[in-house]
Protein backbone atom coordinates (compact mmCIF):
# COMPACT_ATOMS: atom_id res chain seq x y z
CA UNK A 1 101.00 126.70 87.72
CA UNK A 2 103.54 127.21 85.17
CA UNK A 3 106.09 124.33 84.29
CA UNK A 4 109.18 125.48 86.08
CA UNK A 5 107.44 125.89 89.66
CA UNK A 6 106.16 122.16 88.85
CA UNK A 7 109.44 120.97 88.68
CA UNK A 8 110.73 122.82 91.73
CA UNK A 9 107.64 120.74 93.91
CA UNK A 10 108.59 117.66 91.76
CA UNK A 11 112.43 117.85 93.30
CA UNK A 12 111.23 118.31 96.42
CA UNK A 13 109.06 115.59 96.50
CA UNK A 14 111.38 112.99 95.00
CA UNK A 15 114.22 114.21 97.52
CA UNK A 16 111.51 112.94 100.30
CA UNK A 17 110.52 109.81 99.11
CA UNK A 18 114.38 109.28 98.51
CA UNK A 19 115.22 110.18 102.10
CA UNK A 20 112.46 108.50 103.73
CA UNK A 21 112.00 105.60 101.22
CA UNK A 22 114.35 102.73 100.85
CA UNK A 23 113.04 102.72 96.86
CA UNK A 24 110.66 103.87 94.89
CA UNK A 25 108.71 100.73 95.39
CA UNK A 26 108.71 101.21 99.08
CA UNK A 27 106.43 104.40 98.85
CA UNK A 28 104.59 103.02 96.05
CA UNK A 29 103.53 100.30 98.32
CA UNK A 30 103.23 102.32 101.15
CA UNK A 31 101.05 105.04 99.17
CA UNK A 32 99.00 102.67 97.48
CA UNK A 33 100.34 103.82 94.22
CA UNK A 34 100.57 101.66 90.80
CA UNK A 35 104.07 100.57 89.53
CA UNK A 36 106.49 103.09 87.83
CA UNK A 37 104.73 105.88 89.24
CA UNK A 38 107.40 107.88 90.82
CA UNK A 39 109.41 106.85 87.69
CA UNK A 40 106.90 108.64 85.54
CA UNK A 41 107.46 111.80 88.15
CA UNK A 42 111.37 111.33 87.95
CA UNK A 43 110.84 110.99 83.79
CA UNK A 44 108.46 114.24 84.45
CA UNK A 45 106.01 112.03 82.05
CA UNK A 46 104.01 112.51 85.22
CA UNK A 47 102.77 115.64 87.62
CA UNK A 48 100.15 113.55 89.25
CA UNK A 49 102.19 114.28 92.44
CA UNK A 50 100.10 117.60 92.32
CA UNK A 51 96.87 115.98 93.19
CA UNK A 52 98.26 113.96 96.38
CA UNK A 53 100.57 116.94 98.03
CA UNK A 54 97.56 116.99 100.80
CA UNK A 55 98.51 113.25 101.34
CA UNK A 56 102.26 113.88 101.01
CA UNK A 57 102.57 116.59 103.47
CA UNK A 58 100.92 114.14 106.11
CA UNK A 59 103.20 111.30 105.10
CA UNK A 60 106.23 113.52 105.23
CA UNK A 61 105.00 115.70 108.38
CA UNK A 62 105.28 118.97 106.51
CA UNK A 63 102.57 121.22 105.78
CA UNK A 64 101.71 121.62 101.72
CA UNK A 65 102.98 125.57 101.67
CA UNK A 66 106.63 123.45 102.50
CA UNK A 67 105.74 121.47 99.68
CA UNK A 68 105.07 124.46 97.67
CA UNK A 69 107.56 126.67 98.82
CA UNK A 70 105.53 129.19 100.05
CA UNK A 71 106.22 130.90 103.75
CA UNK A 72 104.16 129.56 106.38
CA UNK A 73 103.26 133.38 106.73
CA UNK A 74 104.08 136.30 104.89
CA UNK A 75 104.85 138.79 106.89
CA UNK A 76 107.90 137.55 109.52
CA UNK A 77 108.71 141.12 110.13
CA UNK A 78 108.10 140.33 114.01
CA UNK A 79 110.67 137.44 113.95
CA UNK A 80 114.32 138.38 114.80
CA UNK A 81 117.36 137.40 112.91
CA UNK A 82 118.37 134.49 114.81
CA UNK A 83 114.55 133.00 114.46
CA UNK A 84 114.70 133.44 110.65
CA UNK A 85 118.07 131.55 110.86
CA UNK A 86 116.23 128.64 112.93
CA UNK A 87 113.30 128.42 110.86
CA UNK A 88 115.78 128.32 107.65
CA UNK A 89 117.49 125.25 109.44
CA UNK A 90 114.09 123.86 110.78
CA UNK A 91 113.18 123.79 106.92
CA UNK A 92 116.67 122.30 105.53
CA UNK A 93 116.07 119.48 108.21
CA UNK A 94 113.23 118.12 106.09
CA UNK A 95 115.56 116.57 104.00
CA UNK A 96 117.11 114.02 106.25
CA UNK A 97 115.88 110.95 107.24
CA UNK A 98 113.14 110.95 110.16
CA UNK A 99 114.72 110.20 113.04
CA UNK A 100 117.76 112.02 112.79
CA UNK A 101 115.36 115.14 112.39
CA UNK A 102 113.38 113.63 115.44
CA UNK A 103 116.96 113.41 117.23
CA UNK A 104 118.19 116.94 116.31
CA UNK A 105 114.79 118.41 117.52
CA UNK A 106 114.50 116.34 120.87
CA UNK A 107 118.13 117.46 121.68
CA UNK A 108 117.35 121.17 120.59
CA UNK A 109 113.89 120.93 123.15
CA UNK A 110 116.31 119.05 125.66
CA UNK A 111 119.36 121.81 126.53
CA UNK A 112 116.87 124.53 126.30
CA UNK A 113 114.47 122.86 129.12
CA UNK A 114 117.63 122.05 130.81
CA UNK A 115 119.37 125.55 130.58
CA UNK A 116 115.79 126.81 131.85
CA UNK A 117 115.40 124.40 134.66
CA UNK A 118 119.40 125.09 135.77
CA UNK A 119 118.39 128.97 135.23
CA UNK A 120 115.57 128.71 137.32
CA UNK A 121 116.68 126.64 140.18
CA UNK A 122 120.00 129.30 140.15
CA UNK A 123 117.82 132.64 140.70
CA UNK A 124 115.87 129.93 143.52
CA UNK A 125 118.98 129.61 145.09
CA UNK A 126 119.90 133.48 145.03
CA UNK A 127 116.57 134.33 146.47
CA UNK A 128 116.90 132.01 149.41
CA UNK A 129 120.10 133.55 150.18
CA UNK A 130 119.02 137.31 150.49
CA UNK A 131 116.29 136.51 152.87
């Protein structure tokens, strides 16, 4: 992997531990990692990040093609405008903290059951009527 794309993971690895980490030291500690580590990665003395991204994904609950910036597929011909758009935001959201993401999803999940529930008892309510 050539330097640049190493440095591309390496940003998006720091912005996680910065947005989910009070400090450095925090996800040392909570990775098991020896001081100055993510210093060395910051410093780019370091790319040792490379070897843990199967560990990292699972800490940060994406999957290691996020990580890499790879597509989760290639080919999203089937997948409309407007889902390319939410995926796009579904992917920015990995940058803030974990429960506003957790917040923003549960209210996305919530008005769409509730618009389906309200749609649903509405054409139960029109089909009483015409009988």
């Amino acid at each position: 992997m050539d330097k640049e794309r190493t440095e591309v993971i390496r940003d998006r690895v720091l912005s996680l531990i910065s947005s989910e980490f009070e400090s450095d030291a925090a996800f040392e500690r909570a990775m098991n990692l020896s001081e100055k580590t993510v210093n060395n990665w910051r410093l780019g003395r370091s790319a040792s990040f490379m070897k843990m991204l199967p560990a990292l994904s699972e800490l940060f609950s994406v999957n290691v093609g996020e990580l890499l910036d790879m597509p989760l597929r290639s080919d999203t011909s089937e997948l409309s405008d407007e889902e390319l758009e939410l995926l796009s935001l579904f992917r920015k959201s990995r940058a803030l903290p974990e429960k506003m993401r957790l917040a923003l999803k549960e209210t996305l999940e919530t008005t769409i059951n509730l618009y389906i529930s309200t749609l649903g008892e509405a054409k139960a309510k029109r089909g009483t009527r015409k009988k």
